[in-house]
PDB file of N, CA and C in Angstrom:
ATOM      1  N   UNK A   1      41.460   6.852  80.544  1.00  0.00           N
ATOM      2  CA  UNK A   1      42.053   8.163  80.410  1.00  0.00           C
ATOM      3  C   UNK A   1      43.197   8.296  81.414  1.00  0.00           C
ATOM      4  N   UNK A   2      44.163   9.166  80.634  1.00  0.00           N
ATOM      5  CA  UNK A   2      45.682   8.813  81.746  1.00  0.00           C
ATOM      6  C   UNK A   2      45.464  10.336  82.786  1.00  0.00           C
ATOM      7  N   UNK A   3      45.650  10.329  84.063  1.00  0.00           N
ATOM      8  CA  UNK A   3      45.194  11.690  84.730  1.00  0.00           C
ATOM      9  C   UNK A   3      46.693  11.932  84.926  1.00  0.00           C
ATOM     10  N   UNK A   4      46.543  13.263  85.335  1.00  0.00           N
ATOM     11  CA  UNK A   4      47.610  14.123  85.587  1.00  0.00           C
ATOM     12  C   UNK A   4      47.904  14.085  87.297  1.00  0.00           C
ATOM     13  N   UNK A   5      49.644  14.172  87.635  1.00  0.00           N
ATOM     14  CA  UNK A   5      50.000  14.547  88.721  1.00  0.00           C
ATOM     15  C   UNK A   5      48.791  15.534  89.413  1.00  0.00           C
ATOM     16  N   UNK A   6      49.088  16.745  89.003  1.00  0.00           N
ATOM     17  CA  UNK A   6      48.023  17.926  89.487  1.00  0.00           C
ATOM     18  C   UNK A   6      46.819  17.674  89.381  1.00  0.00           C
ATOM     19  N   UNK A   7      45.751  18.285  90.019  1.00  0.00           N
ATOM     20  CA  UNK A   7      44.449  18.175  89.457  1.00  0.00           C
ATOM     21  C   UNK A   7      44.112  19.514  89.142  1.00  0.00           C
ATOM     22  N   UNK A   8      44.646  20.129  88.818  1.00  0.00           N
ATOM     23  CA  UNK A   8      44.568  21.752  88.216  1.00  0.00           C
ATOM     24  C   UNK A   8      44.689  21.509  86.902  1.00  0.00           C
ATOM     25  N   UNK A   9      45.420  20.516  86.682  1.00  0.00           N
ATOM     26  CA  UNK A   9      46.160  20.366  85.171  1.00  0.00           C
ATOM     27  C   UNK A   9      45.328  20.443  84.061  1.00  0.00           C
ATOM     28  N   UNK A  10      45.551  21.409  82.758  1.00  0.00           N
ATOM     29  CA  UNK A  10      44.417  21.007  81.330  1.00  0.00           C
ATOM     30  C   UNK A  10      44.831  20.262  80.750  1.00  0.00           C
ATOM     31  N   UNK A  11      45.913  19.787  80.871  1.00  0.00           N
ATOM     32  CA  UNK A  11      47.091  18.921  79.860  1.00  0.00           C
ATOM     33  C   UNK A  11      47.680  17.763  80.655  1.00  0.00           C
ATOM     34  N   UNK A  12      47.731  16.384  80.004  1.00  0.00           N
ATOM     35  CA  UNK A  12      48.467  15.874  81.004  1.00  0.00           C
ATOM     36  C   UNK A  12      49.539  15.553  79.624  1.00  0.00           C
ATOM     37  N   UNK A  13      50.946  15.082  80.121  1.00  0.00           N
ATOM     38  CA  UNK A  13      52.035  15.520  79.459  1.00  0.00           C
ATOM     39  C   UNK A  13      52.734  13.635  79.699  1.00  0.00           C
ATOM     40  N   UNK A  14      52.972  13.253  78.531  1.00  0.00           N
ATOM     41  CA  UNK A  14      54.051  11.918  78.528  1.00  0.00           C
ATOM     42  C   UNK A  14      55.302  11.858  77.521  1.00  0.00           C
ATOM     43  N   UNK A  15      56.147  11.696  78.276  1.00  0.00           N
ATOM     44  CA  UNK A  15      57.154  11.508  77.886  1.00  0.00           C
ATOM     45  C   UNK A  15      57.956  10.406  77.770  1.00  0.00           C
ATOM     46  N   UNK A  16      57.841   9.606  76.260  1.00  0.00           N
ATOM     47  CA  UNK A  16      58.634   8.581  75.793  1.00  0.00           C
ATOM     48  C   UNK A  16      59.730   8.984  75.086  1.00  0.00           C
ATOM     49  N   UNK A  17      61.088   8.924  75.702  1.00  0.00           N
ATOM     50  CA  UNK A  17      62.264   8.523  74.857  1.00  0.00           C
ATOM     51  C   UNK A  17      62.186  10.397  75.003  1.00  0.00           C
ATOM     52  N   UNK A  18      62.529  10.782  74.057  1.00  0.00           N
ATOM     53  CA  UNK A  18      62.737  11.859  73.479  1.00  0.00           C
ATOM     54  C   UNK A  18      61.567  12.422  72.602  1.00  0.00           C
ATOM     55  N   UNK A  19      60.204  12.211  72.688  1.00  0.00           N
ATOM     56  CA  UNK A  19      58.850  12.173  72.689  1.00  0.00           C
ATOM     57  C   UNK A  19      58.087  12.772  73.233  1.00  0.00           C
ATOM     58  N   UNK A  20      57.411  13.685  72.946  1.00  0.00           N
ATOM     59  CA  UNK A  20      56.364  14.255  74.452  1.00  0.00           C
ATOM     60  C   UNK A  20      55.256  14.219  73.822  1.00  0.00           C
ATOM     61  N   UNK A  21      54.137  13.814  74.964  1.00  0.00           N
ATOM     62  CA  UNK A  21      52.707  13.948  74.446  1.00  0.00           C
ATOM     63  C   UNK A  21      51.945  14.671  74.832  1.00  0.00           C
ATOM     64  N   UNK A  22      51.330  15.591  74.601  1.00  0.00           N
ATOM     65  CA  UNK A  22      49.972  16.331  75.884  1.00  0.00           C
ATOM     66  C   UNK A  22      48.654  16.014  74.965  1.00  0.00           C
ATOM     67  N   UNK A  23      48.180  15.882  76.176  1.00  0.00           N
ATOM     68  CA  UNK A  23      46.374  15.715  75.576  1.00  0.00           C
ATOM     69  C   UNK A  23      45.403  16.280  76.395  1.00  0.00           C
ATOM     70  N   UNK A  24      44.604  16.921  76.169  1.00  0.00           N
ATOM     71  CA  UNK A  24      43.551  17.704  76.993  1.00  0.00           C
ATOM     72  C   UNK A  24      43.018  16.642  78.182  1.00  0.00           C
ATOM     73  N   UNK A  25      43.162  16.861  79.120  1.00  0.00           N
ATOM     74  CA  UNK A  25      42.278  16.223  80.004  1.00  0.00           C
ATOM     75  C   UNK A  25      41.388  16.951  80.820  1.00  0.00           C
ATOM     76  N   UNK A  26      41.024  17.976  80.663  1.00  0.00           N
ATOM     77  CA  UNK A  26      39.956  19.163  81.302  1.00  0.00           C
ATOM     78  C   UNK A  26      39.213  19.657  80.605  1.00  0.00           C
ATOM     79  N   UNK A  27      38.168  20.026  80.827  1.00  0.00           N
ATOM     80  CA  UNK A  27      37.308  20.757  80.069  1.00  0.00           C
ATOM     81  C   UNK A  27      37.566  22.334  79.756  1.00  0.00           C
ATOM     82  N   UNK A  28      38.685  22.866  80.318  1.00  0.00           N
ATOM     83  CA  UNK A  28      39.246  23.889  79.675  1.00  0.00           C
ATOM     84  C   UNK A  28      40.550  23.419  78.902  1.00  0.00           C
ATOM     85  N   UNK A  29      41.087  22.642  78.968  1.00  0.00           N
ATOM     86  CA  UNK A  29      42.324  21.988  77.984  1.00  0.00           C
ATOM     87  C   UNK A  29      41.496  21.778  76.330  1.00  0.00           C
ATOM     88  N   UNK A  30      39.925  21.208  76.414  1.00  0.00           N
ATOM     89  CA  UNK A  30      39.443  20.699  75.236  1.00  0.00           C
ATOM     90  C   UNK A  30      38.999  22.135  74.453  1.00  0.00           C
ATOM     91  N   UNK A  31      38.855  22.981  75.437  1.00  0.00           N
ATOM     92  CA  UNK A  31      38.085  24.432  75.179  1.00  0.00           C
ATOM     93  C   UNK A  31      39.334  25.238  74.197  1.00  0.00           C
ATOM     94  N   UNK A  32      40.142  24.981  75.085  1.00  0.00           N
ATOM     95  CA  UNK A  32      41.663  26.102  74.520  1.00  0.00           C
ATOM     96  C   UNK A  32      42.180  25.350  72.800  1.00  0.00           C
ATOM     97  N   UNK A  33      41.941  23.744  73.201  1.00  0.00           N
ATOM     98  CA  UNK A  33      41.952  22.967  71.841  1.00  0.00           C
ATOM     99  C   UNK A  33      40.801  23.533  70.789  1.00  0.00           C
ATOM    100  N   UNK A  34      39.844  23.291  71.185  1.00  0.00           N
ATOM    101  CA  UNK A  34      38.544  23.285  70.249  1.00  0.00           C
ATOM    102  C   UNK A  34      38.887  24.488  69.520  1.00  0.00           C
ATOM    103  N   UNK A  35      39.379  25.687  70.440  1.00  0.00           N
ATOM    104  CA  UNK A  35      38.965  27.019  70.010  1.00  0.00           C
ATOM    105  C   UNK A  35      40.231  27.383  68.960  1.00  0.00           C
ATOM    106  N   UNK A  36      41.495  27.078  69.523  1.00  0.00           N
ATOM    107  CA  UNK A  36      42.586  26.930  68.473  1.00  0.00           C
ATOM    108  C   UNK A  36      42.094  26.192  66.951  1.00  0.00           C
ATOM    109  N   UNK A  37      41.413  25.247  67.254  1.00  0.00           N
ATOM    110  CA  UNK A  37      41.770  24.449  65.806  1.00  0.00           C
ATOM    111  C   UNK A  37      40.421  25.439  64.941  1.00  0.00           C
ATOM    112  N   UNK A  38      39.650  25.855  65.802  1.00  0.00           N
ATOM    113  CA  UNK A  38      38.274  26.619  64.977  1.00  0.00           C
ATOM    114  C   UNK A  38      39.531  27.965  64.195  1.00  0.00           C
ATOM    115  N   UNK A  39      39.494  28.455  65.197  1.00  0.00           N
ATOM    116  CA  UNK A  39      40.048  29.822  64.659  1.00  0.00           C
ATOM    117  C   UNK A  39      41.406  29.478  63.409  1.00  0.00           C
ATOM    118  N   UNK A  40      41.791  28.608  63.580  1.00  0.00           N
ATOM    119  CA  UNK A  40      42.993  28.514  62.867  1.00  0.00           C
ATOM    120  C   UNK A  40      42.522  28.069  61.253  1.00  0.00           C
ATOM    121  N   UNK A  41      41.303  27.396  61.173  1.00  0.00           N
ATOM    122  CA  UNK A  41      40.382  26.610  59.856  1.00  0.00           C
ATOM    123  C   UNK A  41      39.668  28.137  59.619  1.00  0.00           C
ATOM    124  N   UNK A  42      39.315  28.602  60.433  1.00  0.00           N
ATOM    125  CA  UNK A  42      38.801  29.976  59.683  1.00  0.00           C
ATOM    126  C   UNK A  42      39.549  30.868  59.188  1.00  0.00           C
ATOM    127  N   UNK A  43      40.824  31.057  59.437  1.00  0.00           N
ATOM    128  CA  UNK A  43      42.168  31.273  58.841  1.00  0.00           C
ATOM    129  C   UNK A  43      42.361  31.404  57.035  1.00  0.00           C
ATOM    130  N   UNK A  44      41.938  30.234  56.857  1.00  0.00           N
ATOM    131  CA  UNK A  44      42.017  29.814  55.667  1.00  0.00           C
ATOM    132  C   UNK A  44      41.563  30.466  54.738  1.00  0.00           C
ATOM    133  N   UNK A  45      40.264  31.632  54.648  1.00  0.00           N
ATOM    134  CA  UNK A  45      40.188  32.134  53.646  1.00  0.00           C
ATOM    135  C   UNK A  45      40.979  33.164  53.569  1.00  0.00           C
ATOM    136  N   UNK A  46      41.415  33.525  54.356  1.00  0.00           N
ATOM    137  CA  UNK A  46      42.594  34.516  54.064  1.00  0.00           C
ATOM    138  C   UNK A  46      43.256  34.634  52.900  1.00  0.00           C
ATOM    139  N   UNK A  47      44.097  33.028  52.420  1.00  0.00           N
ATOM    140  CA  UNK A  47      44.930  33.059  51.638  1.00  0.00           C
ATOM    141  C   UNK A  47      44.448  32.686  50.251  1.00  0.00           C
ATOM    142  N   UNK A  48      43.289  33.119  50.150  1.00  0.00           N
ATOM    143  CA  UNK A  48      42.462  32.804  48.699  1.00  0.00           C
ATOM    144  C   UNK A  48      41.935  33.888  48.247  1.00  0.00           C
ATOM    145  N   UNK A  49      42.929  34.511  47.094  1.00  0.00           N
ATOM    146  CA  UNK A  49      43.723  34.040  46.279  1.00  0.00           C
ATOM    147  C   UNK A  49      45.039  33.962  46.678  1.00  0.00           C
ATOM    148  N   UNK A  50      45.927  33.196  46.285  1.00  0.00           N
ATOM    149  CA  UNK A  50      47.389  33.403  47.259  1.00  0.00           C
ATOM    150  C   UNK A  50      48.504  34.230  47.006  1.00  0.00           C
ATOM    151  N   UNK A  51      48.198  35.580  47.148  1.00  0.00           N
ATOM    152  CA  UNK A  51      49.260  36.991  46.943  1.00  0.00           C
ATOM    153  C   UNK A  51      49.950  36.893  48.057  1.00  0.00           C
ATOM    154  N   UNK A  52      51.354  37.538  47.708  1.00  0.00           N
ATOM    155  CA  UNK A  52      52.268  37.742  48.859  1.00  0.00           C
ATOM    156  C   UNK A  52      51.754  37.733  49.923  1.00  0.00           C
ATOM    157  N   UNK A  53      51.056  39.530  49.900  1.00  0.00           N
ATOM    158  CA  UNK A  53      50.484  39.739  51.000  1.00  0.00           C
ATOM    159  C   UNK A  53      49.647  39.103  51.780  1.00  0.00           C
ATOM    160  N   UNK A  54      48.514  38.226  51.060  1.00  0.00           N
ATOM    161  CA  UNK A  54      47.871  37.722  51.806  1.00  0.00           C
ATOM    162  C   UNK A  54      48.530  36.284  52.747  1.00  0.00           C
ATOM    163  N   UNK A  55      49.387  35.712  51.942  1.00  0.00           N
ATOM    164  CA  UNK A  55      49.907  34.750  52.394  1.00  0.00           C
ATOM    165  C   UNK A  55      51.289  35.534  53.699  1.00  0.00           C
ATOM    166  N   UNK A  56      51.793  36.711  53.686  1.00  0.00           N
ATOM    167  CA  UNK A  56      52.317  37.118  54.671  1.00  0.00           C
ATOM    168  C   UNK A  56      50.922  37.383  56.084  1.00  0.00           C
ATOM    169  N   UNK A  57      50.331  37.910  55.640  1.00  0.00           N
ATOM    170  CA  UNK A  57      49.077  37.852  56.960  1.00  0.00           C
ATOM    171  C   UNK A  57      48.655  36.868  57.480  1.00  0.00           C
ATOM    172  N   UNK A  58      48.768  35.789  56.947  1.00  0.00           N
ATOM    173  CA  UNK A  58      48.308  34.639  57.232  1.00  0.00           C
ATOM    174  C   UNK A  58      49.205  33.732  57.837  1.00  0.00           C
ATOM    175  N   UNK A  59      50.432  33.596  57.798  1.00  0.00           N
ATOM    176  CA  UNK A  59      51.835  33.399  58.623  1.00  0.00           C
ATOM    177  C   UNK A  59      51.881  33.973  59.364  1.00  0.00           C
ATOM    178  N   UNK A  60      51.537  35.355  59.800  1.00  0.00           N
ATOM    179  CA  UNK A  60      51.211  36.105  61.388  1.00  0.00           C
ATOM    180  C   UNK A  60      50.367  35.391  61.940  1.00  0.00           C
ATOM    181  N   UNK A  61      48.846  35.453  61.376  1.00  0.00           N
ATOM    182  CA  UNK A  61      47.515  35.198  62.133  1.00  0.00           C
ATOM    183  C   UNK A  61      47.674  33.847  62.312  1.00  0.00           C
ATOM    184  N   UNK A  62      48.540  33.006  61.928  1.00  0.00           N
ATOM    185  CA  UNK A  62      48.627  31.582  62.153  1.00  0.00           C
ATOM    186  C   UNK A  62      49.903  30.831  63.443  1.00  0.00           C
ATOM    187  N   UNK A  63      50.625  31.664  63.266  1.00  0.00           N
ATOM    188  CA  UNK A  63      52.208  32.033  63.996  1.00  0.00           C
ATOM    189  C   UNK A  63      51.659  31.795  65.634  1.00  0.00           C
ATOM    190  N   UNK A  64      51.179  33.484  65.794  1.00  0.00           N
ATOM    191  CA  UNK A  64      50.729  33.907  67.169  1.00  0.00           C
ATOM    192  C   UNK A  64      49.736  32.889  67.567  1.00  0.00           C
ATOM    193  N   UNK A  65      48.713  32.738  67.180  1.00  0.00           N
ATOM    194  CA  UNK A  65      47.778  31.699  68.205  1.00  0.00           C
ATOM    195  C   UNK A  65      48.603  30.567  68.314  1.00  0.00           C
ATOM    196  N   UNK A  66      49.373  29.392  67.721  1.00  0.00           N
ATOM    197  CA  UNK A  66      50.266  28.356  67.414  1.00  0.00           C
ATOM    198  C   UNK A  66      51.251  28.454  68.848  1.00  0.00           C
ATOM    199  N   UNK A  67      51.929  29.874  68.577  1.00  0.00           N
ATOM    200  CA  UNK A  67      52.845  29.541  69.728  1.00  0.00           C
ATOM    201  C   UNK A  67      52.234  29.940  71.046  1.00  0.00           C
ATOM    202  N   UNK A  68      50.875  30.705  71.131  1.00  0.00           N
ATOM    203  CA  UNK A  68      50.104  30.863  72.260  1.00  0.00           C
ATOM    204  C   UNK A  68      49.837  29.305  72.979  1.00  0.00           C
ATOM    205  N   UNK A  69      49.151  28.950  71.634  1.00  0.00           N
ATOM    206  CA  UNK A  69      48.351  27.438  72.540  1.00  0.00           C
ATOM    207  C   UNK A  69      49.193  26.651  72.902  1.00  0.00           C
ATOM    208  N   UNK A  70      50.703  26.382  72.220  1.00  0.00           N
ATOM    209  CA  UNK A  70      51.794  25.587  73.035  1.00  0.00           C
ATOM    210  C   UNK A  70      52.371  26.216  73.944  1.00  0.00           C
ATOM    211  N   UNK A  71      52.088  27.312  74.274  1.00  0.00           N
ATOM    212  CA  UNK A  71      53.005  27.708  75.542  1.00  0.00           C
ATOM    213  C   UNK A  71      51.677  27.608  76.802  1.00  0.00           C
ATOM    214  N   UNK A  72      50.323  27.882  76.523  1.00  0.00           N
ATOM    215  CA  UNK A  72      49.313  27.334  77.275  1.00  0.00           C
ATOM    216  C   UNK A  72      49.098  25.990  77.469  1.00  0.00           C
ATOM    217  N   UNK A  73      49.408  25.173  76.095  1.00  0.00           N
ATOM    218  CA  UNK A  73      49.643  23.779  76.714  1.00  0.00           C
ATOM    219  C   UNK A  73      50.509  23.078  77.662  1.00  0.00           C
ATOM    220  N   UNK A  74      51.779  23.767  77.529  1.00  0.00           N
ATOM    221  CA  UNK A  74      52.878  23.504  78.482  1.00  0.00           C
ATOM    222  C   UNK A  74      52.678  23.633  79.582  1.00  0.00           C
ATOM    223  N   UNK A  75      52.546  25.307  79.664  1.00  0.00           N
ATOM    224  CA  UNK A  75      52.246  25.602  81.330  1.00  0.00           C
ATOM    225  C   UNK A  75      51.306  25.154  82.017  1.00  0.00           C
ATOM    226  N   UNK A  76      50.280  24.656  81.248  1.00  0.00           N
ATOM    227  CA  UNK A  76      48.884  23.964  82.398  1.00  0.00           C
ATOM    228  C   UNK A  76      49.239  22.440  82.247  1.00  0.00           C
ATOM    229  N   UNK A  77      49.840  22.244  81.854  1.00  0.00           N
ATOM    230  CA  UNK A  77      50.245  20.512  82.197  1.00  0.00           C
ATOM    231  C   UNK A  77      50.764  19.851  82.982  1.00  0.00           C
ATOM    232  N   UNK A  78      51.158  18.759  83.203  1.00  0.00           N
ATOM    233  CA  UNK A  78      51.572  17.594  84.323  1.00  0.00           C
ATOM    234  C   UNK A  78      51.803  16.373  83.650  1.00  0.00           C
ATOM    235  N   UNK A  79      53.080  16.230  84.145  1.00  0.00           N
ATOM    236  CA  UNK A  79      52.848  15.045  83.823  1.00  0.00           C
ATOM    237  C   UNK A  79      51.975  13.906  84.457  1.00  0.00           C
ATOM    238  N   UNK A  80      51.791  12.833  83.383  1.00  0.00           N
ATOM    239  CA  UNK A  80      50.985  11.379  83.524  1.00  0.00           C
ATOM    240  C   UNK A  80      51.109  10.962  85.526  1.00  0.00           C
ATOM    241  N   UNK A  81      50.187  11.268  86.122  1.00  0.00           N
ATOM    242  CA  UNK A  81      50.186  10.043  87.027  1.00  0.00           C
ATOM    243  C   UNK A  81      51.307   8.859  87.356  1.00  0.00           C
ATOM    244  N   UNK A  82      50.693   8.122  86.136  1.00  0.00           N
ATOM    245  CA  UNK A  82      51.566   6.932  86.251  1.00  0.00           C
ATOM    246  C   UNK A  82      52.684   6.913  85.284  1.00  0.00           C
ATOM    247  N   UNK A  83      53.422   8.446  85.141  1.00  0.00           N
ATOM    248  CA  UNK A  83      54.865   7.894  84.876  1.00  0.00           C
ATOM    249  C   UNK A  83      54.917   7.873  82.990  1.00  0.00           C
ATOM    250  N   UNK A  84      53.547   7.552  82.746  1.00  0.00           N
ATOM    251  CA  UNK A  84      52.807   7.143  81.343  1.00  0.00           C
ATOM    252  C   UNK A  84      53.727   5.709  80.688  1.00  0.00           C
ATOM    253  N   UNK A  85      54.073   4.892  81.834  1.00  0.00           N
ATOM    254  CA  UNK A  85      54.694   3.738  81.758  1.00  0.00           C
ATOM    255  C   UNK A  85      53.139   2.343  81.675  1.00  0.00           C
ATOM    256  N   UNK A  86      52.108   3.143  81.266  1.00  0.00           N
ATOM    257  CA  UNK A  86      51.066   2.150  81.019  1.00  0.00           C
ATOM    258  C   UNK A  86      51.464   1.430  79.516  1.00  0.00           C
ATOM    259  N   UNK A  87      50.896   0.463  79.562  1.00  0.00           N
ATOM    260  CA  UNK A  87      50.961  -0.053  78.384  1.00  0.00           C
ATOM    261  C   UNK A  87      52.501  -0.973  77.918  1.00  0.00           C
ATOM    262  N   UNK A  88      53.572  -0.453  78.429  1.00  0.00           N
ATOM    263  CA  UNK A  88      55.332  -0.478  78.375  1.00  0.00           C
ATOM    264  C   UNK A  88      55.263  -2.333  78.293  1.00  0.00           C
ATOM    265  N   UNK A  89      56.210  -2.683  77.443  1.00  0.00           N
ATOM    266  CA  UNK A  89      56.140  -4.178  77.982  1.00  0.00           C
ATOM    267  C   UNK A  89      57.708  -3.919  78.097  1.00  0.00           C
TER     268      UNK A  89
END
């Protein structure tokens, strides 16, 4: 597992090329994950049957948590330790 600069960090963050990666490395990083991808699959009946409206509510309720959890992913992150030059030949 690649650790983060910080040890506060939920995210540790790599950057190849023009590439970025974050991946939970905390047990609140996996929490903020877990809970995003639940809520977002429960989402789904929303748009059944698929009317305007419902499919406009569902582009909100999908929108807001989306850009929540990437702006929580960002800010609790760090980058890689090592640079995330593991593996590089």
């Amino acid at each position: 597992m690649i650790r983060p600069q910080r040890p506060d960090a939920w995210f540790v963050r790599i950057r190849r090329g023009a590439k970025y990666s974050i991946t939970p490395c905390s047990r609140q990083g996996w929490l903020v994950t877990v809970a995003y991808v639940l809520f977002t699959l429960a989402l789904t009946p929303v748009i059944i049957p698929p009317e305007p409206v419902r499919v406009a509510a569902w582009a909100i309720l999908f929108a807001a948590p989306t850009i929540l959890f990437v702006v929580i992913a960002w800010r609790m992150s760090s980058p890689a330790a090592d640079d995330g030059q593991e593996g590089s030949n």
